[in-house]
PDB file of N, CA and C in Angstrom:
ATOM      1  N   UNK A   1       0.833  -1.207   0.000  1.00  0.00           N
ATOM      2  CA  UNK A   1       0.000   0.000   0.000  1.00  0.00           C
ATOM      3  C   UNK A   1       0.867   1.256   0.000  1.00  0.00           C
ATOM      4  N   UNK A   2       0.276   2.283  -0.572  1.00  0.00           N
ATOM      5  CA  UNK A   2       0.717   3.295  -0.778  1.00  0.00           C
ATOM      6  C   UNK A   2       1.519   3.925   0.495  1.00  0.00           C
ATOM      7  N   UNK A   3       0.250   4.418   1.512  1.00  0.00           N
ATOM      8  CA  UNK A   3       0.239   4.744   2.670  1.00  0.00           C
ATOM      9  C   UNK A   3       1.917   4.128   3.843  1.00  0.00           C
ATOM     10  N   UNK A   4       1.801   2.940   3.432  1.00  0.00           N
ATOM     11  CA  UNK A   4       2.504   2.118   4.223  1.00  0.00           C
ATOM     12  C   UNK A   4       4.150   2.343   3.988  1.00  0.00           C
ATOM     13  N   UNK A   5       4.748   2.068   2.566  1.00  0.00           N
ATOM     14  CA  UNK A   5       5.349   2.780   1.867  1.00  0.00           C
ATOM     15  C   UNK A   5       6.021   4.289   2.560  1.00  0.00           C
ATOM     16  N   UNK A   6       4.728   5.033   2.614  1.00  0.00           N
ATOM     17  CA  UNK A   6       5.008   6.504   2.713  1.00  0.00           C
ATOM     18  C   UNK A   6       5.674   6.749   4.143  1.00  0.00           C
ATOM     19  N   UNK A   7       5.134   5.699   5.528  1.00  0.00           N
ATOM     20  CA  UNK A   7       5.762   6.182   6.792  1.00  0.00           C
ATOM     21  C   UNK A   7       7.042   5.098   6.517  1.00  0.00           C
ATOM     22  N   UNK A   8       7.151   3.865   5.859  1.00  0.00           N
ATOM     23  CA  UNK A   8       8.361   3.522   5.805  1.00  0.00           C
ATOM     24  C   UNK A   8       9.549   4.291   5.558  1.00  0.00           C
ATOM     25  N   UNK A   9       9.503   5.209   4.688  1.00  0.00           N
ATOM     26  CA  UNK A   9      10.761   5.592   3.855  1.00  0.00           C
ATOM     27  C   UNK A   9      10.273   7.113   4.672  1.00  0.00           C
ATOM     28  N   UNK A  10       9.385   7.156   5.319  1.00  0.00           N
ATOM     29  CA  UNK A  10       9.092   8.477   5.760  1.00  0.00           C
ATOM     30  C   UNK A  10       9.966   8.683   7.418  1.00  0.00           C
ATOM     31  N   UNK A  11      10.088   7.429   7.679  1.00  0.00           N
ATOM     32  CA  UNK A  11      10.497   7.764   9.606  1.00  0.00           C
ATOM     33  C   UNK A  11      11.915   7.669   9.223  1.00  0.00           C
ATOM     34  N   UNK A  12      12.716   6.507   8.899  1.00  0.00           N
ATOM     35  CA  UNK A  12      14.285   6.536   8.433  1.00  0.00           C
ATOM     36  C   UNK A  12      14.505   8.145   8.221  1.00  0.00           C
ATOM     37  N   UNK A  13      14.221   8.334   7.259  1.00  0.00           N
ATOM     38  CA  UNK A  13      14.318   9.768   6.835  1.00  0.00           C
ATOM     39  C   UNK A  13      14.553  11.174   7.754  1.00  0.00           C
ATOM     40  N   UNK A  14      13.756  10.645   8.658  1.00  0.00           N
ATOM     41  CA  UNK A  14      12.786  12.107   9.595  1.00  0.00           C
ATOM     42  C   UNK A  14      14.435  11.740  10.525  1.00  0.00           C
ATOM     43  N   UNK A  15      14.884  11.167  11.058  1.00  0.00           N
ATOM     44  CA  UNK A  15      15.864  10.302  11.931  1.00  0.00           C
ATOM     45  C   UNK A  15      17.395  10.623  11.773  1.00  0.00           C
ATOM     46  N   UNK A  16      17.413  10.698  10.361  1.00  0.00           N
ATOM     47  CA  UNK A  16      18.860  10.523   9.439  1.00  0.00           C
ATOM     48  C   UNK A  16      18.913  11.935   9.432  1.00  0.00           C
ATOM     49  N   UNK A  17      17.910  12.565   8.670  1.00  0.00           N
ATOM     50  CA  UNK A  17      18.237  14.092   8.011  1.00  0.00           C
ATOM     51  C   UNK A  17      18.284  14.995   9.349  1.00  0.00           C
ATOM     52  N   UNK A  18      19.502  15.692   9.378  1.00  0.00           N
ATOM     53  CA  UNK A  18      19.421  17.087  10.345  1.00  0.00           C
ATOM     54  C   UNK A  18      18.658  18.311   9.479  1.00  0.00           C
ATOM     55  N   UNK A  19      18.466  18.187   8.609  1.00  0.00           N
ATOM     56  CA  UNK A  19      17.593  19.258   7.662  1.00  0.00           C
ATOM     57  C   UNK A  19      16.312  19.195   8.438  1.00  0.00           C
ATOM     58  N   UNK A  20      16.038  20.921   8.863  1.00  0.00           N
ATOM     59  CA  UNK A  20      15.324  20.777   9.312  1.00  0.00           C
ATOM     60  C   UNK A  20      14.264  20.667   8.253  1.00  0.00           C
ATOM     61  N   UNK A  21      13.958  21.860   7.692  1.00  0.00           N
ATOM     62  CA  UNK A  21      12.896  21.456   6.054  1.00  0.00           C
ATOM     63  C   UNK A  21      12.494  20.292   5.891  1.00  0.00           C
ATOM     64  N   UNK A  22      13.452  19.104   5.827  1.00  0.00           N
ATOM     65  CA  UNK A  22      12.934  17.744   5.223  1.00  0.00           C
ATOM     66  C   UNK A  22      12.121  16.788   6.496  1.00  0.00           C
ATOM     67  N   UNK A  23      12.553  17.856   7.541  1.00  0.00           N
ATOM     68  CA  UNK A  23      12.179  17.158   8.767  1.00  0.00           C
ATOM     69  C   UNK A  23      10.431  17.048   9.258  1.00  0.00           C
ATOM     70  N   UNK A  24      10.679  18.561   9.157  1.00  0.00           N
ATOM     71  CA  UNK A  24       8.865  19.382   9.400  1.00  0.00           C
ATOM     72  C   UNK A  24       8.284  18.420   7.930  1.00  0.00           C
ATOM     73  N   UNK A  25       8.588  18.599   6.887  1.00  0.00           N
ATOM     74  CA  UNK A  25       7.856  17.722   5.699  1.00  0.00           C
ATOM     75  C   UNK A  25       7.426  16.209   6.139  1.00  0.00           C
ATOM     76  N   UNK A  26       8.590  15.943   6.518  1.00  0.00           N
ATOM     77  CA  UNK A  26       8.173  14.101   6.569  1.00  0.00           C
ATOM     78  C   UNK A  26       7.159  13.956   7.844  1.00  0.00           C
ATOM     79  N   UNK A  27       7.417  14.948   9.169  1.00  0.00           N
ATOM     80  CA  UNK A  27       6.582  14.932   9.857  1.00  0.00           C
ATOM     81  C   UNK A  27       5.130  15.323   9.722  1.00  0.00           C
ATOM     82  N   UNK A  28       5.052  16.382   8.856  1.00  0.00           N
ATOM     83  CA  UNK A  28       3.927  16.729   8.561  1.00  0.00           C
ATOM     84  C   UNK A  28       2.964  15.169   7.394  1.00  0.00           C
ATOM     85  N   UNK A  29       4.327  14.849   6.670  1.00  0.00           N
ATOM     86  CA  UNK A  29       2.896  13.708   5.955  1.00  0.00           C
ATOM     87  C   UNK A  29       2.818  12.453   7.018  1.00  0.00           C
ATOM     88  N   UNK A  30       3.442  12.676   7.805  1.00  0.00           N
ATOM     89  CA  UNK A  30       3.513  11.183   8.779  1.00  0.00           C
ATOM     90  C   UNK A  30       2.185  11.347  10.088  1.00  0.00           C
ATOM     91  N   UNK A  31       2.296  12.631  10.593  1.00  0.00           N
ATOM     92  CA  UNK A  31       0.688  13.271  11.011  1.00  0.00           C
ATOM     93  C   UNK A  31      -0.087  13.806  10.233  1.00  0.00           C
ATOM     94  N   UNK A  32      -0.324  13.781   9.281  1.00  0.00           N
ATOM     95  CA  UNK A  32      -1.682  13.812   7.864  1.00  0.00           C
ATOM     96  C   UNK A  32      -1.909  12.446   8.042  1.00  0.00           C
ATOM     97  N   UNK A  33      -0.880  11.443   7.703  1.00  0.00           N
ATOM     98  CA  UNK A  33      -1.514  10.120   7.375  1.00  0.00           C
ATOM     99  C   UNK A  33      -1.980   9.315   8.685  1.00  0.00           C
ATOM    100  N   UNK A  34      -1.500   9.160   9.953  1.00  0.00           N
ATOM    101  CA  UNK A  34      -2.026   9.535  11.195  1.00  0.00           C
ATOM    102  C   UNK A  34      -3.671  10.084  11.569  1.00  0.00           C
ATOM    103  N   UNK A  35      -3.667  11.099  10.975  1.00  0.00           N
ATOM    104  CA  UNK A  35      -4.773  11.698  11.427  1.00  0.00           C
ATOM    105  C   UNK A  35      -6.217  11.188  10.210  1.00  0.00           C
ATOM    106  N   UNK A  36      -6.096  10.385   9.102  1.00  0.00           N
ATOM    107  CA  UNK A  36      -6.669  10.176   7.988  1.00  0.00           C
ATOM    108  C   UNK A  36      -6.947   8.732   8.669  1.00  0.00           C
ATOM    109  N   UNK A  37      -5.791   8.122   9.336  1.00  0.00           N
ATOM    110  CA  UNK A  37      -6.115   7.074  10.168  1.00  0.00           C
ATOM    111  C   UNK A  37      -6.993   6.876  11.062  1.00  0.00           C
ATOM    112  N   UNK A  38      -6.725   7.810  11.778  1.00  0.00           N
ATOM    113  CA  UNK A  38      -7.709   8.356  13.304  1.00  0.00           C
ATOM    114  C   UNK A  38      -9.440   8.534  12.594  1.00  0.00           C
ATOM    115  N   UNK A  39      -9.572   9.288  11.494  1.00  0.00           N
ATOM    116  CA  UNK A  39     -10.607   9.646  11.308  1.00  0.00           C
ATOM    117  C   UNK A  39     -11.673   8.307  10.516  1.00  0.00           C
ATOM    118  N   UNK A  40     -10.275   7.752   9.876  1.00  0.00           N
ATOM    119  CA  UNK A  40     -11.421   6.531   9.070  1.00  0.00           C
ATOM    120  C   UNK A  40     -11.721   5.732  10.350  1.00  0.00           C
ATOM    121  N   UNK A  41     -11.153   5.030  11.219  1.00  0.00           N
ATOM    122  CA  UNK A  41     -11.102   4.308  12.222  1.00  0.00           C
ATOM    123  C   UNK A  41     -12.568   5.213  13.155  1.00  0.00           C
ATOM    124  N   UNK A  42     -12.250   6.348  13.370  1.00  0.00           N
ATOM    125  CA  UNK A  42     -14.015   7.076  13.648  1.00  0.00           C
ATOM    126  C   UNK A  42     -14.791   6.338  13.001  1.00  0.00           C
ATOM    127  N   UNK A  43     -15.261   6.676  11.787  1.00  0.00           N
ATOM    128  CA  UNK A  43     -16.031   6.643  10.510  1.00  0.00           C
ATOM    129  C   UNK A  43     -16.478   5.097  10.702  1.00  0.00           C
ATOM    130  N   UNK A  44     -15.302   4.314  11.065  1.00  0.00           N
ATOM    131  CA  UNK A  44     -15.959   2.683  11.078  1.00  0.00           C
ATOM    132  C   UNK A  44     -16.707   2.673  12.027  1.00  0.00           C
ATOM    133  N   UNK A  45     -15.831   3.532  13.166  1.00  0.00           N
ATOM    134  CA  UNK A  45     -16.921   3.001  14.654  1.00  0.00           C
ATOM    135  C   UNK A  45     -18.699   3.411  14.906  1.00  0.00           C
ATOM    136  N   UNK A  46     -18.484   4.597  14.066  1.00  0.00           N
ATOM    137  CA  UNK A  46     -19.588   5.261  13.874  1.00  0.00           C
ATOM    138  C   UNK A  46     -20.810   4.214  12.867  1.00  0.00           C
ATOM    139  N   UNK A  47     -20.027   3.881  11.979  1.00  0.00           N
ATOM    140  CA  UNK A  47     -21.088   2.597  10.877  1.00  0.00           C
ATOM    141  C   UNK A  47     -21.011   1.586  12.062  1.00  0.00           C
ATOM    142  N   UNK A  48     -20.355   0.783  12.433  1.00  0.00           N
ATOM    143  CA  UNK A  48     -20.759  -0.269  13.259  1.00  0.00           C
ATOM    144  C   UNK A  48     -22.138   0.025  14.490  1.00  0.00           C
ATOM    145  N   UNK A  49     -21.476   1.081  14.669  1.00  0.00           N
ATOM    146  CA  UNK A  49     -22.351   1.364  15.976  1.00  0.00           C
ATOM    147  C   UNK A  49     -24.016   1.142  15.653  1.00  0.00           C
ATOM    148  N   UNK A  50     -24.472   1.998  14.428  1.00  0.00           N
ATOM    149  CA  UNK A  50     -25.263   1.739  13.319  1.00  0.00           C
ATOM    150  C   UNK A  50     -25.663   0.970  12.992  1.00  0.00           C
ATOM    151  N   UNK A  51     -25.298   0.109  12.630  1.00  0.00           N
ATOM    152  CA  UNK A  51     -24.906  -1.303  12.107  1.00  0.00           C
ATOM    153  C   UNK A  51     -25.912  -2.034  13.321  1.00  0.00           C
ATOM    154  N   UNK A  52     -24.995  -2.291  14.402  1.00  0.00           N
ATOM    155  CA  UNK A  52     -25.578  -2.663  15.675  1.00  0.00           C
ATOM    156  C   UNK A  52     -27.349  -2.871  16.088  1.00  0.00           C
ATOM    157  N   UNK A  53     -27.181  -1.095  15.887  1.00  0.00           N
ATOM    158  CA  UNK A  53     -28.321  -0.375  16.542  1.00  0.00           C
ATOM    159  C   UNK A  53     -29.482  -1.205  15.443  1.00  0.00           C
ATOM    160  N   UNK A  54     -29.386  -0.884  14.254  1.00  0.00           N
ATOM    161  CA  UNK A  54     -30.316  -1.524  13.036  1.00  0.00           C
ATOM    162  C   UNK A  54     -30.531  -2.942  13.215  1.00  0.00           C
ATOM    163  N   UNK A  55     -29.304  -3.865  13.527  1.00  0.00           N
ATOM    164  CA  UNK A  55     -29.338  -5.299  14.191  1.00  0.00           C
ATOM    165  C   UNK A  55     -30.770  -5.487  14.642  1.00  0.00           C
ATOM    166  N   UNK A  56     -30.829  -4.977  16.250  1.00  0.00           N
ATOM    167  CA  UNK A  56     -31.393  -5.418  17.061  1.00  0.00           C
ATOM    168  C   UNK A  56     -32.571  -5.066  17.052  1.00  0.00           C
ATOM    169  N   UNK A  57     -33.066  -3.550  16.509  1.00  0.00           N
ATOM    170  CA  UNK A  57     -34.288  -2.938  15.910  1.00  0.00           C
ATOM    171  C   UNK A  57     -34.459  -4.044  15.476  1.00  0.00           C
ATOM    172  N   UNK A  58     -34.138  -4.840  14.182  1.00  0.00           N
ATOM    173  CA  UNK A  58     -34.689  -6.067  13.345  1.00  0.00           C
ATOM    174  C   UNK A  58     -34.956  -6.940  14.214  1.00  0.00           C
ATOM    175  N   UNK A  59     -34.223  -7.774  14.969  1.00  0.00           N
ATOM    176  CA  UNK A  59     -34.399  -8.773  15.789  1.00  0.00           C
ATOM    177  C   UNK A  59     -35.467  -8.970  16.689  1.00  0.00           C
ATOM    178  N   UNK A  60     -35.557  -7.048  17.125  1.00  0.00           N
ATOM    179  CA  UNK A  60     -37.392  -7.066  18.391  1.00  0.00           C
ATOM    180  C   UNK A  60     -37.663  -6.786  17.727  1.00  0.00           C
TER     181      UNK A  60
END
């Protein structure tokens, strides 16, 4: 995956380089992709929850 890829070659990087520039960059896509994480992982809990709720409505 793309994503996966991106913090691989993204943390080495952040570690190695004293640049700061390349530093704030890699950090910045490494908390974008982080936070895209955080939000889909919402988004599921939110459908399940849903999900759930519709379940048991059916069931009684």
């Amino acid at each position: 995956t793309p994503g996966a890829s991106l913090v691989r070659e993204g943390l080495p990087s952040l570690y190695r380089s004293n640049n700061r520039s390349s530093i704030t960059k890699s950090g910045l896509l490494i908390f974008f992709f982080l936070l895209l994480l955080v939000v889909f992982m919402f988004l599921l809990q939110i459908a399940f929850s849903k999900g759930e709720v519709r379940t048991i409505e059916r069931s009684v």
